[in-house]
PDB file of N, CA and C in Angstrom:
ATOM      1  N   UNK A   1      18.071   6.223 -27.436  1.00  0.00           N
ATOM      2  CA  UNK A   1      17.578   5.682 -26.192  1.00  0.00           C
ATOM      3  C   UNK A   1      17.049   6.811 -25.315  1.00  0.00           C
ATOM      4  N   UNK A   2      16.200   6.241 -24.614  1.00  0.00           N
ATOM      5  CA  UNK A   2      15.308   7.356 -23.677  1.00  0.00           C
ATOM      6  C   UNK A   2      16.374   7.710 -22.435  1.00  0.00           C
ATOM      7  N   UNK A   3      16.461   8.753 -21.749  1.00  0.00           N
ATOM      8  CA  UNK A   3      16.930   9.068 -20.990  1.00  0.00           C
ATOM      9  C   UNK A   3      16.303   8.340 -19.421  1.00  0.00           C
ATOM     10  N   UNK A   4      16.922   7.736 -18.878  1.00  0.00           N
ATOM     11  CA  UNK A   4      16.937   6.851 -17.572  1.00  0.00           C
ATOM     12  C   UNK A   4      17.037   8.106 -16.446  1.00  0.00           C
ATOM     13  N   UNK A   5      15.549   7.923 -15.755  1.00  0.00           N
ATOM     14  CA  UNK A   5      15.657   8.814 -14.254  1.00  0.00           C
ATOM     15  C   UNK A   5      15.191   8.033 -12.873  1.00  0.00           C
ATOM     16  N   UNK A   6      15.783   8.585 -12.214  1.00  0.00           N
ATOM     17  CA  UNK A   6      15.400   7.729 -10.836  1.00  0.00           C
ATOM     18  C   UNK A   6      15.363   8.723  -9.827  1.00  0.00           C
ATOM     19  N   UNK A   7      14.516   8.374  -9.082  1.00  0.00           N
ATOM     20  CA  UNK A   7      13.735   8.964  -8.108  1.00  0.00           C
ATOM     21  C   UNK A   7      14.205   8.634  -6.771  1.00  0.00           C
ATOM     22  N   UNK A   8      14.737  10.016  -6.329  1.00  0.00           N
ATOM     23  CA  UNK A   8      15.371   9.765  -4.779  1.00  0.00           C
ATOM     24  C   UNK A   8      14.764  10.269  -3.443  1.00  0.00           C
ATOM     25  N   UNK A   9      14.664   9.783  -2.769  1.00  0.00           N
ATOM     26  CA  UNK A   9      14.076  10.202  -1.320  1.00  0.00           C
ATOM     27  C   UNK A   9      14.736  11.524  -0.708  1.00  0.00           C
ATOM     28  N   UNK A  10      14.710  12.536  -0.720  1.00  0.00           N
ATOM     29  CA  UNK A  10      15.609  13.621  -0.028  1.00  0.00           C
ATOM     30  C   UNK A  10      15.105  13.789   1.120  1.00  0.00           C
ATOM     31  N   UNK A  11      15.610  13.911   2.151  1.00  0.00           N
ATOM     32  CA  UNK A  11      15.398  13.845   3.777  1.00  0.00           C
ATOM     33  C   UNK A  11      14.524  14.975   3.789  1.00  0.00           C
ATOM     34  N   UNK A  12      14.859  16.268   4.076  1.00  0.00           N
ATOM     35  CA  UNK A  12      13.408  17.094   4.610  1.00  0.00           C
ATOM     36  C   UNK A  12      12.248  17.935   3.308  1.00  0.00           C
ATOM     37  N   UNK A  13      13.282  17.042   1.726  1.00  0.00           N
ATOM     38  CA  UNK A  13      11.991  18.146   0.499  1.00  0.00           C
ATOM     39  C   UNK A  13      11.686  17.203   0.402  1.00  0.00           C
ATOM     40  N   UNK A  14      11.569  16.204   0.348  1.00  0.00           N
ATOM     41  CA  UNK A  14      10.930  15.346  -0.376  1.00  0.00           C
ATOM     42  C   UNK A  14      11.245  14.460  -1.474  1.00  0.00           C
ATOM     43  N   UNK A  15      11.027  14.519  -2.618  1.00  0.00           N
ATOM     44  CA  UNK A  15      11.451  13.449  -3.884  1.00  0.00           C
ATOM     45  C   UNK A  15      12.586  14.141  -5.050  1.00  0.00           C
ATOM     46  N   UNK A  16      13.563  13.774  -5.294  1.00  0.00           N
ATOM     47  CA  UNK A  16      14.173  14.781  -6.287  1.00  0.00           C
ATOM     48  C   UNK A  16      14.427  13.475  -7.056  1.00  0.00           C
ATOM     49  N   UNK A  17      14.237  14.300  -8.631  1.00  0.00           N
ATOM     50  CA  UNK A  17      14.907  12.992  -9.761  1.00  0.00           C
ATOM     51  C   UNK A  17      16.049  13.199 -10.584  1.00  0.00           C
ATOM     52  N   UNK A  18      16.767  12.249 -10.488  1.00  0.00           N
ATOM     53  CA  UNK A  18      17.808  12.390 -11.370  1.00  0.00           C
ATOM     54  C   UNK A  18      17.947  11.687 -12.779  1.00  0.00           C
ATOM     55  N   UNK A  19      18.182  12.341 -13.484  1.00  0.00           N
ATOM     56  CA  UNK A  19      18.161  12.185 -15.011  1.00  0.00           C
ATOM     57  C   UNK A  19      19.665  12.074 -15.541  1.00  0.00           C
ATOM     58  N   UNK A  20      19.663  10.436 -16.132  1.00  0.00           N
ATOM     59  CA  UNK A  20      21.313  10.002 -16.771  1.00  0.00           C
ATOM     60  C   UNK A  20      21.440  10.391 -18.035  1.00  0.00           C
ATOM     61  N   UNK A  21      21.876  11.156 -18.932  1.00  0.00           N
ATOM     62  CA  UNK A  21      21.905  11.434 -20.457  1.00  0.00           C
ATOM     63  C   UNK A  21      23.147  11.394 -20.903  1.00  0.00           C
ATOM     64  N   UNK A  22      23.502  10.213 -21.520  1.00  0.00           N
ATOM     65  CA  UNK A  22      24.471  10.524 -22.156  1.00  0.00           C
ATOM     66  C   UNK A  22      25.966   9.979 -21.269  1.00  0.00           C
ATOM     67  N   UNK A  23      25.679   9.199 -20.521  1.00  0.00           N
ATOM     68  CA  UNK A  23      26.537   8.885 -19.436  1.00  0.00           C
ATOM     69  C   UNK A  23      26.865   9.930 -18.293  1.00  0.00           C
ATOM     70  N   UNK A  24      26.391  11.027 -18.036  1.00  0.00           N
ATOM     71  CA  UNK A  24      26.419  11.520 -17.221  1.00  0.00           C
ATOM     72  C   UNK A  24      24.919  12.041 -16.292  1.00  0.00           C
ATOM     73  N   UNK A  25      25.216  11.963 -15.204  1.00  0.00           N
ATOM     74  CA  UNK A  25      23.801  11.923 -14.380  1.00  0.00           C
ATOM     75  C   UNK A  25      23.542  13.596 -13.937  1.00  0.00           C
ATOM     76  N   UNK A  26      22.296  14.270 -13.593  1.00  0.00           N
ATOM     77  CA  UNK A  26      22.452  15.510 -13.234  1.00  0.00           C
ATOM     78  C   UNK A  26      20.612  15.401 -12.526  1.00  0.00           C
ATOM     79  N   UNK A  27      20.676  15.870 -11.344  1.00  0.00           N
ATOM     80  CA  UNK A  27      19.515  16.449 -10.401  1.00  0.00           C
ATOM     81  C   UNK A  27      18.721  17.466 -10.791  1.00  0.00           C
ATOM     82  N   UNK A  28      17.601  17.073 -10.890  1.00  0.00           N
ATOM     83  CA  UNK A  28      16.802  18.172 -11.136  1.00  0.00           C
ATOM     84  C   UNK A  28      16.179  19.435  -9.877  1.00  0.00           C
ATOM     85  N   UNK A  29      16.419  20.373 -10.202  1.00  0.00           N
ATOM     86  CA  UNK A  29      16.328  21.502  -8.972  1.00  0.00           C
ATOM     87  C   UNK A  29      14.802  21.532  -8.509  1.00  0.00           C
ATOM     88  N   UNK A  30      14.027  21.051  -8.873  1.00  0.00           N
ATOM     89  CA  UNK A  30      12.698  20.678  -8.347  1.00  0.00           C
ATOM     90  C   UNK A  30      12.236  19.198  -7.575  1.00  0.00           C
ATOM     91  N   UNK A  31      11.855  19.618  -6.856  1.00  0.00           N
ATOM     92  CA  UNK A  31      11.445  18.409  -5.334  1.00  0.00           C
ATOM     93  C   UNK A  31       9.835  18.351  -5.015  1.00  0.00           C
ATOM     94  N   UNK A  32       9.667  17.196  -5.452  1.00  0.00           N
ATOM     95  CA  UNK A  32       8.067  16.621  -5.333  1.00  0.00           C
ATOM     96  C   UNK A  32       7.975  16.146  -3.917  1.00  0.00           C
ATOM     97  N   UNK A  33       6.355  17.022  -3.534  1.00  0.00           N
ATOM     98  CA  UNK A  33       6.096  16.497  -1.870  1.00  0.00           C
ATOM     99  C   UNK A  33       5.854  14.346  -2.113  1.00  0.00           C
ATOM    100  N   UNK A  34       5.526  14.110  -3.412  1.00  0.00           N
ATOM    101  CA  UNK A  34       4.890  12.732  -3.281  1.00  0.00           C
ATOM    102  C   UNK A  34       5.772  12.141  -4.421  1.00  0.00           C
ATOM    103  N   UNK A  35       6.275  10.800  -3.904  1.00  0.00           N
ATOM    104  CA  UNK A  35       6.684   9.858  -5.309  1.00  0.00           C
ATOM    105  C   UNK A  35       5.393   9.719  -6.588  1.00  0.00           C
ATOM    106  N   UNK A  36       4.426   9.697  -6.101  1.00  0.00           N
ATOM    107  CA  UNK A  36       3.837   9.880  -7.446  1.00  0.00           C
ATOM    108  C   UNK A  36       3.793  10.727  -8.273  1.00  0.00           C
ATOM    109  N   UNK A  37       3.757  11.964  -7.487  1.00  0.00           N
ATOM    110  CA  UNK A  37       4.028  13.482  -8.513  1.00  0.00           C
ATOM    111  C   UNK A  37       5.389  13.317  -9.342  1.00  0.00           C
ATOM    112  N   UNK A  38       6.247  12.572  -8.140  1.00  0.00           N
ATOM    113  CA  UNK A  38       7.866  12.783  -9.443  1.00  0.00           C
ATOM    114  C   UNK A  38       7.803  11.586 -10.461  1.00  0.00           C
ATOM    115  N   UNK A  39       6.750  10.437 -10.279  1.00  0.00           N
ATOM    116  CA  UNK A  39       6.940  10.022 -11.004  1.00  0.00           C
ATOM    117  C   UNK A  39       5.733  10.141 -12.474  1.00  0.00           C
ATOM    118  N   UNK A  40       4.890  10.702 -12.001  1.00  0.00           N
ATOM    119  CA  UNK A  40       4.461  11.396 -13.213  1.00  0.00           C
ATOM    120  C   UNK A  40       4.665  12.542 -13.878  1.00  0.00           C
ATOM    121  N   UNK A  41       5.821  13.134 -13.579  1.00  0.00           N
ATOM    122  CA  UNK A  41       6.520  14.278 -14.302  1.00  0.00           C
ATOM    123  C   UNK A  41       7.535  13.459 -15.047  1.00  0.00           C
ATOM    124  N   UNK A  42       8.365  12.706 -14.835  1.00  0.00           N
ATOM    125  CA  UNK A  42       9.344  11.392 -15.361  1.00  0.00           C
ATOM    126  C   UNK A  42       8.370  10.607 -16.626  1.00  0.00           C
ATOM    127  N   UNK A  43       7.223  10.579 -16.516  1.00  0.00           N
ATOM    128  CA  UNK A  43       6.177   9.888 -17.952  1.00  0.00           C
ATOM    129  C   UNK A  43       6.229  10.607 -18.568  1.00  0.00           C
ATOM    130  N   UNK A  44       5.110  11.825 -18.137  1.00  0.00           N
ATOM    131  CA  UNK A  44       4.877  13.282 -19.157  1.00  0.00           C
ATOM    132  C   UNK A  44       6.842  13.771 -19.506  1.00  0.00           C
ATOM    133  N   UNK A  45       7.434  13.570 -19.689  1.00  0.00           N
ATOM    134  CA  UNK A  45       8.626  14.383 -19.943  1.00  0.00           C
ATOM    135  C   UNK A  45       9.040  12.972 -21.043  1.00  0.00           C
ATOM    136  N   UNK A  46       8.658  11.839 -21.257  1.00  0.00           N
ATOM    137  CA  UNK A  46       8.926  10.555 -22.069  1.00  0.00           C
ATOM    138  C   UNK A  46      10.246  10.089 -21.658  1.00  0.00           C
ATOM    139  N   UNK A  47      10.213  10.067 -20.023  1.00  0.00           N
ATOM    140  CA  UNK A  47      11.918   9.809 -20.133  1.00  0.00           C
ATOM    141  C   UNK A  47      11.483   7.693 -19.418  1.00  0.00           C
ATOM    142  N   UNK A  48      12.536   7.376 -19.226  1.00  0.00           N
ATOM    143  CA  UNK A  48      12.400   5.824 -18.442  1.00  0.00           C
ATOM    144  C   UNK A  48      12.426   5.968 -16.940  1.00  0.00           C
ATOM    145  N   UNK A  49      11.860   5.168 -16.391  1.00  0.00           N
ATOM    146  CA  UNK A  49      12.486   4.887 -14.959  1.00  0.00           C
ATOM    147  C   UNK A  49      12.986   3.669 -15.082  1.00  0.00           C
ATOM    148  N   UNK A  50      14.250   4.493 -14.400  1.00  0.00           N
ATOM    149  CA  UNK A  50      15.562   3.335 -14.033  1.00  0.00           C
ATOM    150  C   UNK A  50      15.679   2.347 -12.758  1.00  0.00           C
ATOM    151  N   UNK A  51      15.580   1.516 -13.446  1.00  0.00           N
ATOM    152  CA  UNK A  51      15.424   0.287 -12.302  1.00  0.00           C
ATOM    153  C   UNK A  51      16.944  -0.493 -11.667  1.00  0.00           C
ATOM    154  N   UNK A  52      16.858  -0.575 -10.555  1.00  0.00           N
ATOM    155  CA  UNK A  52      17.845  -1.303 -10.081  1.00  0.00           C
ATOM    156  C   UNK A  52      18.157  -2.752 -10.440  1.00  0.00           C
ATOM    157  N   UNK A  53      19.671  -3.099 -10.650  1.00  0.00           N
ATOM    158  CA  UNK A  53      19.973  -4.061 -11.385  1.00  0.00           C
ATOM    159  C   UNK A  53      19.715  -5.155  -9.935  1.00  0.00           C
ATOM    160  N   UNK A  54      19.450  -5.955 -10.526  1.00  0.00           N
ATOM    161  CA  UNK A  54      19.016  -7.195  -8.902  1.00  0.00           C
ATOM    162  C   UNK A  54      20.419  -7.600  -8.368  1.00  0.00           C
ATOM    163  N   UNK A  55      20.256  -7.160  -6.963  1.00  0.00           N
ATOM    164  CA  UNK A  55      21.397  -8.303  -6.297  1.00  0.00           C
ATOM    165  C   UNK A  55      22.194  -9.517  -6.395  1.00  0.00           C
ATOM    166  N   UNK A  56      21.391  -9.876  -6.755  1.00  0.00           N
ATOM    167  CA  UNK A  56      22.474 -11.572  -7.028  1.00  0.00           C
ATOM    168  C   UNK A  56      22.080 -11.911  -8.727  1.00  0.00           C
ATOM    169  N   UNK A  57      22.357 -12.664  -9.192  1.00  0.00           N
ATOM    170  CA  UNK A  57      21.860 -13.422 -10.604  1.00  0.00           C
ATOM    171  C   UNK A  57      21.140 -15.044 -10.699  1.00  0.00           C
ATOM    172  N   UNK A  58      21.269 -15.548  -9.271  1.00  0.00           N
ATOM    173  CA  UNK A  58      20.677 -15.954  -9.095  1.00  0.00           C
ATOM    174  C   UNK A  58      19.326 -16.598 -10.054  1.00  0.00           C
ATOM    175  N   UNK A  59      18.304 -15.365 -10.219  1.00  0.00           N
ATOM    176  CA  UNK A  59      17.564 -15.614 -11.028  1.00  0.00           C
ATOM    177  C   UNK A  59      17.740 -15.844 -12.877  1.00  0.00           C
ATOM    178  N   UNK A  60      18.731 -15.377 -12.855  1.00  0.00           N
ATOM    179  CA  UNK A  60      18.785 -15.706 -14.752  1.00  0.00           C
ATOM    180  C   UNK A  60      19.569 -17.046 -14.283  1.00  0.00           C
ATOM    181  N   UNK A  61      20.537 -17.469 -13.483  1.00  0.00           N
ATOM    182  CA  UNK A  61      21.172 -18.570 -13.487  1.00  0.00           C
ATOM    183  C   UNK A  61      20.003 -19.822 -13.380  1.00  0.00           C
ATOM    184  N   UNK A  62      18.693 -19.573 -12.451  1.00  0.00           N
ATOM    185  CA  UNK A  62      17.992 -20.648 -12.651  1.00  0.00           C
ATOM    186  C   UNK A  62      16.992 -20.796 -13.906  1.00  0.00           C
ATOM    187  N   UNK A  63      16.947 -19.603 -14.409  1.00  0.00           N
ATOM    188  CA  UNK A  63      16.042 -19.719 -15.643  1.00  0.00           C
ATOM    189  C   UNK A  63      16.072 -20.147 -17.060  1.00  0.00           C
ATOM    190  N   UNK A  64      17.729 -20.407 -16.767  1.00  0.00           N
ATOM    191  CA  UNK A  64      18.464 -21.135 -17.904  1.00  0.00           C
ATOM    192  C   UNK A  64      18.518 -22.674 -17.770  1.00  0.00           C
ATOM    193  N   UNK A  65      18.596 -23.275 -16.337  1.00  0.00           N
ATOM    194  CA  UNK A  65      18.928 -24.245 -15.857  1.00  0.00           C
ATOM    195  C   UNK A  65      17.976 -25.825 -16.872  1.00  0.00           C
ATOM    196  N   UNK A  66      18.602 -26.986 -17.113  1.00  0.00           N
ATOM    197  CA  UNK A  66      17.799 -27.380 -17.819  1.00  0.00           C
ATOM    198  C   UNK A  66      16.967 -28.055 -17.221  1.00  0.00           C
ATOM    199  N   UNK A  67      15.649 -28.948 -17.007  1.00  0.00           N
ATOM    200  CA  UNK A  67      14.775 -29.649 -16.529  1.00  0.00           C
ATOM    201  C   UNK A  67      15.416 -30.810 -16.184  1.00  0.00           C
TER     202      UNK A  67
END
């Protein structure tokens, strides 16, 4: 499996990403002025972006639901 990174807002650098491998998570010491720069270093490197699991379930509960 590809390594899962996510992209955080840091208050005065800018974008830092963190990369999960292996069950453990670790920051990368480089800080992008733009979310797009960190997130095209996160492609070129073949890793995933990690998406947040949704709030409620809500949605799979109605998508099962029958007619």
């Amino acid at each position: 499996m590809k390594p899962q990174a996510q992209i955080i807002e840091a208050a005065e650098h800018g974008y830092r990403i963190h990369v999960e491998r292996d069950g453990t998570t670790e920051a990368l010491s480089t800080y992008f002025d733009q979310y797009q720069d960190a997130l095209d270093y996160i492609l070129n490197q073949g890793w995933q972006l990690k998406r947040e699991a949704p709030s409620s379930s809500l949605l799979v509960e109605t998508r099962f639901l029958k007619p």
